[in-house]
N, C-alpha and C. Protein backbone atom coordinates (compact mmCIF):
# COMPACT_ATOMS: atom_id res chain seq x y z
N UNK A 1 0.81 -1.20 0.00
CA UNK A 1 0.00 0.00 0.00
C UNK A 1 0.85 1.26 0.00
N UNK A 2 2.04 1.00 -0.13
CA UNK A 2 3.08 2.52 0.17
C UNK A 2 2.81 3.10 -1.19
N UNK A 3 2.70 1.99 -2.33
CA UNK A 3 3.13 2.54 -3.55
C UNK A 3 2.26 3.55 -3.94
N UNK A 4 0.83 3.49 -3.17
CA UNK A 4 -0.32 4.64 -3.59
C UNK A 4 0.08 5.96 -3.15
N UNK A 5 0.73 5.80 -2.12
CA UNK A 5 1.19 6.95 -1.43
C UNK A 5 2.45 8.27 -2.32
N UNK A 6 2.99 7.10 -3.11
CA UNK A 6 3.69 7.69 -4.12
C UNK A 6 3.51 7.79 -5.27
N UNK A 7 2.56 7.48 -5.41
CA UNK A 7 1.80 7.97 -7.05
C UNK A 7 1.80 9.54 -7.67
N UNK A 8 1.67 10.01 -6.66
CA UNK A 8 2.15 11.48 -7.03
C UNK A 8 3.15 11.98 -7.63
N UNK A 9 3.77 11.01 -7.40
CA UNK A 9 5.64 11.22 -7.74
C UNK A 9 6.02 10.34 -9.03
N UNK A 10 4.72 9.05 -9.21
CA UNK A 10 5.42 8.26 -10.25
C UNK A 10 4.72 8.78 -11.45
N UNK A 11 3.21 9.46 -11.09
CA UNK A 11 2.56 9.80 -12.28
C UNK A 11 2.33 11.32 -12.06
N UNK A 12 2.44 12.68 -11.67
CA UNK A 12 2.50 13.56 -11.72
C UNK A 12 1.18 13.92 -12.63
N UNK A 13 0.90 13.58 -13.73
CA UNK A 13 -0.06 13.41 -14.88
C UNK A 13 -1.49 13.68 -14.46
N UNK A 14 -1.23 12.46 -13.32
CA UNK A 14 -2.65 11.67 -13.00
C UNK A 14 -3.16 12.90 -11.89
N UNK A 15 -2.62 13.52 -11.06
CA UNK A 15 -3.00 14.16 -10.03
C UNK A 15 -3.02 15.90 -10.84
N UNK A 16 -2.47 16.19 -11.76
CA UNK A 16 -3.08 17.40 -12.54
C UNK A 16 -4.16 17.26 -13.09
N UNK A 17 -4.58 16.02 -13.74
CA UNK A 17 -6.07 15.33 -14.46
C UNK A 17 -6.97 15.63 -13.11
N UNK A 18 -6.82 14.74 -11.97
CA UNK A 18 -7.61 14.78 -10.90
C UNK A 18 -8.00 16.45 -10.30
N UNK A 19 -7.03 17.04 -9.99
CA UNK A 19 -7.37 18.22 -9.97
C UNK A 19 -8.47 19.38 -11.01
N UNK A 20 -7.93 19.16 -12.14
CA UNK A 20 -9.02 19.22 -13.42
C UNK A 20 -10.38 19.23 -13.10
N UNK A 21 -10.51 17.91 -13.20
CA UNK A 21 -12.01 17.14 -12.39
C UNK A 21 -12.79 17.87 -11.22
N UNK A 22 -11.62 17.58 -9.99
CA UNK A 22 -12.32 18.10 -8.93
C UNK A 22 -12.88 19.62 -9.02
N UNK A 23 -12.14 20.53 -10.36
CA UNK A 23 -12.32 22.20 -9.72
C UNK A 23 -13.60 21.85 -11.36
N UNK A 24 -13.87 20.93 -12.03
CA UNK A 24 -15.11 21.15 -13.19
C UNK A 24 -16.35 20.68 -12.16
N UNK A 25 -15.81 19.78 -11.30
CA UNK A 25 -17.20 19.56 -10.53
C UNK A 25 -17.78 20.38 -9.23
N UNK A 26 -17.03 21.76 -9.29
CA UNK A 26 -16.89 22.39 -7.98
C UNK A 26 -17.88 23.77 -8.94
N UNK A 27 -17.31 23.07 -10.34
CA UNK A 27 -18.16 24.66 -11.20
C UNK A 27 -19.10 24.30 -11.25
N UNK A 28 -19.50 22.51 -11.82
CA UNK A 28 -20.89 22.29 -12.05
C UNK A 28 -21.55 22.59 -11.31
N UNK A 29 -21.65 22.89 -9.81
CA UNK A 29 -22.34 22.82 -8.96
C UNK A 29 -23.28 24.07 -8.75
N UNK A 30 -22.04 25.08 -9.53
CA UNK A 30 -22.67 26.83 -9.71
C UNK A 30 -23.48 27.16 -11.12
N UNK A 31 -23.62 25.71 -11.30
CA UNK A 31 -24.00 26.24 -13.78
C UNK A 31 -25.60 26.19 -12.91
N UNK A 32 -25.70 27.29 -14.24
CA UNK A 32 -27.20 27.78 -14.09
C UNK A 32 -28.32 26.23 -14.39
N UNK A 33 -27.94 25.58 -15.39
CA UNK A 33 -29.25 24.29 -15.45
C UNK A 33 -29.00 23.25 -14.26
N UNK A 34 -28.06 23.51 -13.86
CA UNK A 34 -28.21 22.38 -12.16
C UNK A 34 -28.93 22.82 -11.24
N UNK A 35 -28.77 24.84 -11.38
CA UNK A 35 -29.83 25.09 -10.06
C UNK A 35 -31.19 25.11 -10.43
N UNK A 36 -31.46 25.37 -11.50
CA UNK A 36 -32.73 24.57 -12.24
C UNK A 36 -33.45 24.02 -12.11
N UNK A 37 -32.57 22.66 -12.41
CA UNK A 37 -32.99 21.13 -11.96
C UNK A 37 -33.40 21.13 -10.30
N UNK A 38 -32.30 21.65 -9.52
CA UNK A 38 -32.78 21.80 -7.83
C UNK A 38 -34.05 22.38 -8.09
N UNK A 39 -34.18 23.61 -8.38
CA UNK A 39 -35.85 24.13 -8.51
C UNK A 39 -36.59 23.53 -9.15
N UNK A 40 -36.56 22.71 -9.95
CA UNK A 40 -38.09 21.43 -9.86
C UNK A 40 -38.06 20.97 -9.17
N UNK A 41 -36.84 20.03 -8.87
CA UNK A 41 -36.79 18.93 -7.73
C UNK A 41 -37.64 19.69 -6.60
N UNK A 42 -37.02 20.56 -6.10
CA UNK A 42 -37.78 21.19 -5.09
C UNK A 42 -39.29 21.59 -5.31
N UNK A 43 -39.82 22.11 -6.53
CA UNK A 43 -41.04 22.53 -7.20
C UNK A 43 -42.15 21.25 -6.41
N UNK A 44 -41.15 20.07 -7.29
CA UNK A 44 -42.04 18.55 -7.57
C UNK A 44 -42.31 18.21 -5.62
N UNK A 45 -41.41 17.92 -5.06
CA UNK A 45 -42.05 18.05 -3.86
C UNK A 45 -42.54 18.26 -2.67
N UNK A 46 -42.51 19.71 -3.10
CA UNK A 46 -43.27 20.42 -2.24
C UNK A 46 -44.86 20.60 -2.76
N UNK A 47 -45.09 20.22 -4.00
CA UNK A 47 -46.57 20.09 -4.80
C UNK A 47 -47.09 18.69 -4.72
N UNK A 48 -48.00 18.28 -3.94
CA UNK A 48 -47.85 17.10 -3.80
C UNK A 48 -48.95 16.70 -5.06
N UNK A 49 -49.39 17.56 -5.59
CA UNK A 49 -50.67 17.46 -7.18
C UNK A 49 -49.81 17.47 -8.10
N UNK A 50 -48.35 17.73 -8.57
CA UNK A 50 -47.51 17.17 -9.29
C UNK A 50 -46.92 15.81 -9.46
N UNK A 51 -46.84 15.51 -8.34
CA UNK A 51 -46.38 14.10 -7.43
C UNK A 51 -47.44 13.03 -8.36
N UNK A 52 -48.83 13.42 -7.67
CA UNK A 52 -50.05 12.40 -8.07
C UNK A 52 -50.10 12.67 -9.69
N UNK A 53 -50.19 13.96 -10.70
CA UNK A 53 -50.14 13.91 -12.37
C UNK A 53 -48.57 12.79 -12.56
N UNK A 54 -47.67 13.05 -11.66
CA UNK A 54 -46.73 12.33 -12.76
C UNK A 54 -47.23 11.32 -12.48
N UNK A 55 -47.37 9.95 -11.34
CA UNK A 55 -47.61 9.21 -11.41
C UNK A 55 -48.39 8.60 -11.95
N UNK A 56 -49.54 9.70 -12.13
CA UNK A 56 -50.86 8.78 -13.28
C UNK A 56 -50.40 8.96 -14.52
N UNK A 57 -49.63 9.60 -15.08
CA UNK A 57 -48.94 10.04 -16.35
C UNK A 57 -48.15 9.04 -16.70
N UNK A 58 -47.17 8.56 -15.90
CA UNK A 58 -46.76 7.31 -15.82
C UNK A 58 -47.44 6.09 -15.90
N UNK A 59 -48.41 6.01 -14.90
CA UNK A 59 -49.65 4.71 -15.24
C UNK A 59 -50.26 4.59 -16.16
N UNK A 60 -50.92 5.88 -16.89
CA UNK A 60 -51.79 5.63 -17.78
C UNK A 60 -51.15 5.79 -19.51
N UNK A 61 -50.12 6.34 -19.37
CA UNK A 61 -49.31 7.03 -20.49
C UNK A 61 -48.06 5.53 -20.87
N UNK A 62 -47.28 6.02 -19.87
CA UNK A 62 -45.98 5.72 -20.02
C UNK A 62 -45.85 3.91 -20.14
N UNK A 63 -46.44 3.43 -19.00
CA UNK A 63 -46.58 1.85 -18.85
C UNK A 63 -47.18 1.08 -20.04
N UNK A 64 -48.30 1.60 -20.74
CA UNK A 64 -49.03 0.76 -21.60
C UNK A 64 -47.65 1.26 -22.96
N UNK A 65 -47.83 2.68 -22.80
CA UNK A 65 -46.73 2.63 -24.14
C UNK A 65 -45.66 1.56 -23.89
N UNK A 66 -44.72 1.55 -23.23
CA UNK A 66 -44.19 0.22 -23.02
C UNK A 66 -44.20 -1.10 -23.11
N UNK A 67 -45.79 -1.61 -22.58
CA UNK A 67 -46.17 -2.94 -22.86
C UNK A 67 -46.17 -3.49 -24.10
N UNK A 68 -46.89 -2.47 -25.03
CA UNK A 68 -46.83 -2.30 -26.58
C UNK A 68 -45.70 -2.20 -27.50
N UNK A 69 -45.26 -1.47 -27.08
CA UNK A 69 -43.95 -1.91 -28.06
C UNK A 69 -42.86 -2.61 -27.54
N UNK A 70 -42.94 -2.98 -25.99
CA UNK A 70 -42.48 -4.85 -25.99
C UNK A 70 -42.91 -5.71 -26.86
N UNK A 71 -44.46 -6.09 -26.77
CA UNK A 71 -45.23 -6.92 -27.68
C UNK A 71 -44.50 -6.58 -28.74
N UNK A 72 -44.67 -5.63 -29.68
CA UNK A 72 -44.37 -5.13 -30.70
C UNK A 72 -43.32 -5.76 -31.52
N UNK A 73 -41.90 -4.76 -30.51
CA UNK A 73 -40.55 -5.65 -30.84
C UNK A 73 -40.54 -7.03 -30.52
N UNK A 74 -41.18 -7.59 -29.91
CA UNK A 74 -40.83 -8.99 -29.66
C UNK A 74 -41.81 -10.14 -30.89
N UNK A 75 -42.63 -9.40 -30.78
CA UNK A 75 -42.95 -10.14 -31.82
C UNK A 75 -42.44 -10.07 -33.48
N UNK A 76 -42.03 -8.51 -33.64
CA UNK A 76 -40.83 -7.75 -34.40
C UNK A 76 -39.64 -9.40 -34.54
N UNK A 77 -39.21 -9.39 -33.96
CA UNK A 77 -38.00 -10.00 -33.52
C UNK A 77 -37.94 -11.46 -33.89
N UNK A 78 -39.46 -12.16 -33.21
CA UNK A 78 -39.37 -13.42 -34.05
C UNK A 78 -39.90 -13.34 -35.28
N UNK A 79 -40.62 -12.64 -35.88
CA UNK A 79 -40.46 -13.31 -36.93
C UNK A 79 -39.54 -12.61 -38.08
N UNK A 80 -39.14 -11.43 -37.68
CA UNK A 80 -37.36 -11.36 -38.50
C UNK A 80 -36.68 -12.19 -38.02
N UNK A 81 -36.44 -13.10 -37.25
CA UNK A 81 -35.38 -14.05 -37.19
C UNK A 81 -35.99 -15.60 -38.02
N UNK A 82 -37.25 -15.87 -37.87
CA UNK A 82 -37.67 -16.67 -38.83
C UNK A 82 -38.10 -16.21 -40.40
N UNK A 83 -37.82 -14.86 -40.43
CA UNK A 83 -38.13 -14.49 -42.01
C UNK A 83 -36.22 -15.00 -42.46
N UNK A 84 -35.52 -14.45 -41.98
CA UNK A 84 -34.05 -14.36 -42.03
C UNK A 84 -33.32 -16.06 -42.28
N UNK A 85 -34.19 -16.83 -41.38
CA UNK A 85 -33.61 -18.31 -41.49
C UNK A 85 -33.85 -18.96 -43.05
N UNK A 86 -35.51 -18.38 -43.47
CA UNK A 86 -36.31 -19.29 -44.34
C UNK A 86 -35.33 -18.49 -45.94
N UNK A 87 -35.21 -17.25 -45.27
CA UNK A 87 -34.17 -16.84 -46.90
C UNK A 87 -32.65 -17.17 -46.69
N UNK A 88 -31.97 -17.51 -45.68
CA UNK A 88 -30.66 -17.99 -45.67
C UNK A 88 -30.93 -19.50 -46.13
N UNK A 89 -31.72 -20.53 -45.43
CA UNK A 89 -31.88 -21.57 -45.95
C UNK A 89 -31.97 -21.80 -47.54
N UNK A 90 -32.85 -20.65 -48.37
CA UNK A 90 -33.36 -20.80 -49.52
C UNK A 90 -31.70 -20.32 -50.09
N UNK A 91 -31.34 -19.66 -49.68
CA UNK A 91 -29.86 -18.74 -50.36
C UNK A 91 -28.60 -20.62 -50.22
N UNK A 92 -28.68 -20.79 -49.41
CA UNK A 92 -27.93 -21.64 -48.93
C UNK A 92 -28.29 -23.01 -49.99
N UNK A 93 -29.09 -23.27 -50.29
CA UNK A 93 -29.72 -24.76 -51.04
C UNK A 93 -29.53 -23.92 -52.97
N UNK A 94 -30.23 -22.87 -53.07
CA UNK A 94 -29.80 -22.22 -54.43
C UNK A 94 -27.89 -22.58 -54.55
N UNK A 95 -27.68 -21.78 -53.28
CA UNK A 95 -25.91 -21.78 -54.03
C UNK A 95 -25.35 -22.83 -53.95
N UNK A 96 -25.74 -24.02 -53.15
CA UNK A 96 -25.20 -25.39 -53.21
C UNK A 96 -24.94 -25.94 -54.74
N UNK A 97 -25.41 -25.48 -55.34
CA UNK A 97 -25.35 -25.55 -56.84
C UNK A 97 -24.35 -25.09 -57.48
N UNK A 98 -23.95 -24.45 -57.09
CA UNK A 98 -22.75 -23.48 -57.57
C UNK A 98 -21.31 -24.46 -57.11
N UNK A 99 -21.19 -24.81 -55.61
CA UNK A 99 -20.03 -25.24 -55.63
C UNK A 99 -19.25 -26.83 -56.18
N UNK A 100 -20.12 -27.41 -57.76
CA UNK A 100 -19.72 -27.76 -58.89
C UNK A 100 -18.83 -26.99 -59.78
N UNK A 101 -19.17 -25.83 -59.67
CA UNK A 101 -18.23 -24.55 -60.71
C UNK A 101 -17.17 -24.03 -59.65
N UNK A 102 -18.06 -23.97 -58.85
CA UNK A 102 -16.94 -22.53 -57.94
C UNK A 102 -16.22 -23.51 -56.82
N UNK A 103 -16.10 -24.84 -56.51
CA UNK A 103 -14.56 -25.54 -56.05
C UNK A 103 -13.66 -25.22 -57.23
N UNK A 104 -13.68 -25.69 -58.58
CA UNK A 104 -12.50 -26.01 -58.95
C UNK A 104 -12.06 -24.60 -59.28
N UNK A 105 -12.66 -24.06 -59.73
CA UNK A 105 -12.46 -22.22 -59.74
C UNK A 105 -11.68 -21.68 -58.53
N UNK A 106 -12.15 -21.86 -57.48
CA UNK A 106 -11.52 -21.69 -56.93
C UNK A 106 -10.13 -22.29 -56.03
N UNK A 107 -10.42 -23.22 -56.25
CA UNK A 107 -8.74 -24.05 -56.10
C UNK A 107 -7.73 -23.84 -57.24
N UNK A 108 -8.46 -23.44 -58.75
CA UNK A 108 -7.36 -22.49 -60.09
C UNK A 108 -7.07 -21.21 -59.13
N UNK A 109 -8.02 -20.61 -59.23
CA UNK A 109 -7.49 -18.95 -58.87
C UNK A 109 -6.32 -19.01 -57.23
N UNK A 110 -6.87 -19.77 -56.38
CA UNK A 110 -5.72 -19.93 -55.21
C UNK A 110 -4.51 -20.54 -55.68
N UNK A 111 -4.05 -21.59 -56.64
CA UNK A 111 -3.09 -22.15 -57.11
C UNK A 111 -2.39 -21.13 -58.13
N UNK A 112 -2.79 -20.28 -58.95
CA UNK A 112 -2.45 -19.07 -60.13
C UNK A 112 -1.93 -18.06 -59.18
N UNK A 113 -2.62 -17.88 -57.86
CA UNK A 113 -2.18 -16.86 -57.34
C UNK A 113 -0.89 -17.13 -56.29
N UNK A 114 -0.75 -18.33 -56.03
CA UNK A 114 0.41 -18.64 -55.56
C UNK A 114 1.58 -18.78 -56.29
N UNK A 115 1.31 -19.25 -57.36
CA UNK A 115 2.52 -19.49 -58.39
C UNK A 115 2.92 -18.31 -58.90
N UNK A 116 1.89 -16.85 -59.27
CA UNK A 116 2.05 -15.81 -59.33
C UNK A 116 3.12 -14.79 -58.32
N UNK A 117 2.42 -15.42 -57.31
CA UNK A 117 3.54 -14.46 -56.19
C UNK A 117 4.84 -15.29 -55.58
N UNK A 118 4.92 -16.09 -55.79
CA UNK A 118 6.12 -17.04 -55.88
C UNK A 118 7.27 -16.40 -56.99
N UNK A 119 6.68 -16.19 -58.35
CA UNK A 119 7.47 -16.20 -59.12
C UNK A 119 7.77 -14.23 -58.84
N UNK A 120 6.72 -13.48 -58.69
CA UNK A 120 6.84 -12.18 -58.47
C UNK A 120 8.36 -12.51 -57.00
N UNK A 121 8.47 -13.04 -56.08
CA UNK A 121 9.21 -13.22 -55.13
C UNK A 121 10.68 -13.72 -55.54
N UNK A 122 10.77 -14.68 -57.19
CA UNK A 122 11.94 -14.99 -57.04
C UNK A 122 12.78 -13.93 -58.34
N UNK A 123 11.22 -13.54 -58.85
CA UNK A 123 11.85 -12.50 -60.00
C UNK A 123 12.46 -10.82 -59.28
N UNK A 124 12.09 -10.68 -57.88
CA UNK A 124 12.46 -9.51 -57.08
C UNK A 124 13.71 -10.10 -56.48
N UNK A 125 14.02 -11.11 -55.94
CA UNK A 125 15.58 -11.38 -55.70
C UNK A 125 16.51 -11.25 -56.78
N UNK A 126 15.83 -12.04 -57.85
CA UNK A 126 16.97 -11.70 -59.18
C UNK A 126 17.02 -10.13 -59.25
N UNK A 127 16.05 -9.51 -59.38
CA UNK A 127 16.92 -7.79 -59.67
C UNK A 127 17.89 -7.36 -58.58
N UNK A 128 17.29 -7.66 -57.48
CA UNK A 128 18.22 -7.47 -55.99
C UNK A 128 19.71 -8.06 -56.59
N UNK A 129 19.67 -9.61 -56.84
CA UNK A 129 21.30 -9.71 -57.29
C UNK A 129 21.89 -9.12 -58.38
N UNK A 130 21.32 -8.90 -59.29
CA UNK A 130 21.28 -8.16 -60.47
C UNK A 130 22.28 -7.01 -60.11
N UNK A 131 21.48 -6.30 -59.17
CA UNK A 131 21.53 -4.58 -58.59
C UNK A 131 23.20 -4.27 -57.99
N UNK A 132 23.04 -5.86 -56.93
CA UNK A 132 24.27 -5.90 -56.33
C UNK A 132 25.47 -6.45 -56.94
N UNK A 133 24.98 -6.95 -58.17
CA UNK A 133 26.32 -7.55 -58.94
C UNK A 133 26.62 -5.85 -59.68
N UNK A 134 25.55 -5.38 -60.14
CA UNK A 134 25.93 -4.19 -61.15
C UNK A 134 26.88 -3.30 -60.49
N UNK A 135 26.02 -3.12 -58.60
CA UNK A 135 27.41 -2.20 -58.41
C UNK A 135 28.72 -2.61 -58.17
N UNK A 136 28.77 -3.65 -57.86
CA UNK A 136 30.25 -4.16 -57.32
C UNK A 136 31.10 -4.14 -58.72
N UNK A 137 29.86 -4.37 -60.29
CA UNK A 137 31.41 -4.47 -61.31
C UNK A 137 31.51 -3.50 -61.93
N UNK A 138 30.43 -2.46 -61.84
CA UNK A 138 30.75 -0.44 -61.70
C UNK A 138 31.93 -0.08 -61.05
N UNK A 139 31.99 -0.38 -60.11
CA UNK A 139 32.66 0.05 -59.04
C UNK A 139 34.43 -0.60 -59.18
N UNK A 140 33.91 -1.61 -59.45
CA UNK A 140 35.40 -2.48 -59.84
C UNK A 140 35.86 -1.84 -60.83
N UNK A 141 35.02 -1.50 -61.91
CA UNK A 141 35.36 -1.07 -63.19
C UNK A 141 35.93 0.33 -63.45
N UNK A 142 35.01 1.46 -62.80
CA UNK A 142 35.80 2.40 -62.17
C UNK A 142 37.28 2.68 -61.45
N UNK A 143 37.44 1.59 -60.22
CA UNK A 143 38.57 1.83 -59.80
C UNK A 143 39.95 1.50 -60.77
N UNK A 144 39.53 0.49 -61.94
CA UNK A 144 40.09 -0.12 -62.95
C UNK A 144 40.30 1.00 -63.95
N UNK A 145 39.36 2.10 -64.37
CA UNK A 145 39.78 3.04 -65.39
C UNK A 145 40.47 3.96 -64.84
N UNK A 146 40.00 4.08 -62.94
CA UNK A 146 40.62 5.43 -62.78
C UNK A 146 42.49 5.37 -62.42
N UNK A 147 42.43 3.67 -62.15
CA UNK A 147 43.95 3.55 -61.99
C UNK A 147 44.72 3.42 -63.20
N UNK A 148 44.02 3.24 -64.12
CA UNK A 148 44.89 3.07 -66.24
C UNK A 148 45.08 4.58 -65.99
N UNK A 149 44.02 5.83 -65.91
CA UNK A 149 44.36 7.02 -66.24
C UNK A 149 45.21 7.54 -65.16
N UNK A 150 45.39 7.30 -63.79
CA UNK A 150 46.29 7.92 -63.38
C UNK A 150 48.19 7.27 -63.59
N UNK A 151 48.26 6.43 -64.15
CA UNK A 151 49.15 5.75 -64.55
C UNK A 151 49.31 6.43 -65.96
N UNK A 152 48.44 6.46 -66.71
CA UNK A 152 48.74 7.16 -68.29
C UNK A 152 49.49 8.63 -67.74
N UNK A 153 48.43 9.15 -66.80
CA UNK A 153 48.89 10.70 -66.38
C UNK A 153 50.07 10.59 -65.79
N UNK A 154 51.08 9.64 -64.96
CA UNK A 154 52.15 9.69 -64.64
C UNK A 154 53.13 9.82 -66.00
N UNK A 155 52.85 8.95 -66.54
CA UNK A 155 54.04 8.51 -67.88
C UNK A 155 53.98 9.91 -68.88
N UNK A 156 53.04 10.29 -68.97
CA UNK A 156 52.99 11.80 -70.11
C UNK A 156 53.64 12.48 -69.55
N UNK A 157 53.29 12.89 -68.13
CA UNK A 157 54.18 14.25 -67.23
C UNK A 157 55.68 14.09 -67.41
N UNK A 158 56.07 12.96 -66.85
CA UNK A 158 57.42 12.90 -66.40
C UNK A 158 58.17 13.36 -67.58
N UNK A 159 59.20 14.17 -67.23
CA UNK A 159 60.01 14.62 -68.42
C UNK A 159 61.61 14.61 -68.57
N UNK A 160 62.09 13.85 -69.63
CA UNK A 160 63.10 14.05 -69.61
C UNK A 160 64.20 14.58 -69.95
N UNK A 161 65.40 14.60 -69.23
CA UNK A 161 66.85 15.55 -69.91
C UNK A 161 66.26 17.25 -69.44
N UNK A 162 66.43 17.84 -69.63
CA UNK A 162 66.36 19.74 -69.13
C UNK A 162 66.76 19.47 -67.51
């Protein structure tokens, strides 16, 4: 339990956030629609003929609307889930038909596409060696012309007799 004690110190973060918080809920308390809300609250019961409308408002209003469109959705519900079965079933027995065409189709197109990227894989190493042979016999080849010409350039300079 020490380590809570030093949280302050390991997260610094967390206790500027917290502070945040505590001084937004110190404002909410002064915002004009909270004292509002206190003045119904307070309105509602100290009127005790508000008290009795909501409640029948609730009984006679609110409850049956509810009951009803429970019923509603629920009956909603089964039979979209039995409309949903009888056309997946029908979808399901139609396309059974299909996988005469569409196995071997599709065991071509997965086999084309492997051999495809196989060969895309060994035709990208060949340029890679390609690349690395080109520079090494650039480079060879270079150091090869530039040592003929500085050797030509020795033999022209040198001069003799004077």
């Amino acid at each position: 339990m020490t380590w809570i004690a030093d949280i302050d110190y390991m997260c610094p973060w967390l206790m500027n956030n917290l502070q945040v918080v505590t001084q937004g809920v110190n404002d909410l308390k002064d915002c004009q629609a909270v004292r509002m809300l206190r003045q119904i609250k307070k309105f509602i019961v100290n009127h005790p003929g508000i008290s009795l409308f909501l409640a029948i408002l609730v009984s006679l209003i609110f409850l049956p609307l509810l009951l009803f469109l429970t019923f509603v959705s629920s009956s909603f519900v089964v039979v979209a889930v039995n409309a949903l079965t009888v056309l997946g079933g029908t979808f399901v027995v139609a396309l059974v038909s299909f996988l005469v065409v569409l196995s071997p189709a599709l065991v071509l197109g997965v086999t084309l596409a492997v051999i495809v990227y196989l060969a895309f894989c060994e035709i990208m190493k060949m340029l890679l060696i390609i690349k690395i042979l080109r520079y090494k016999y650039f480079t060879a080849f270079r150091r090869l012309r530039h040592r003929r010409r500085r050797r030509h350039q020795r033999e022209s300079v040198q001069f003799v007799g004077s």
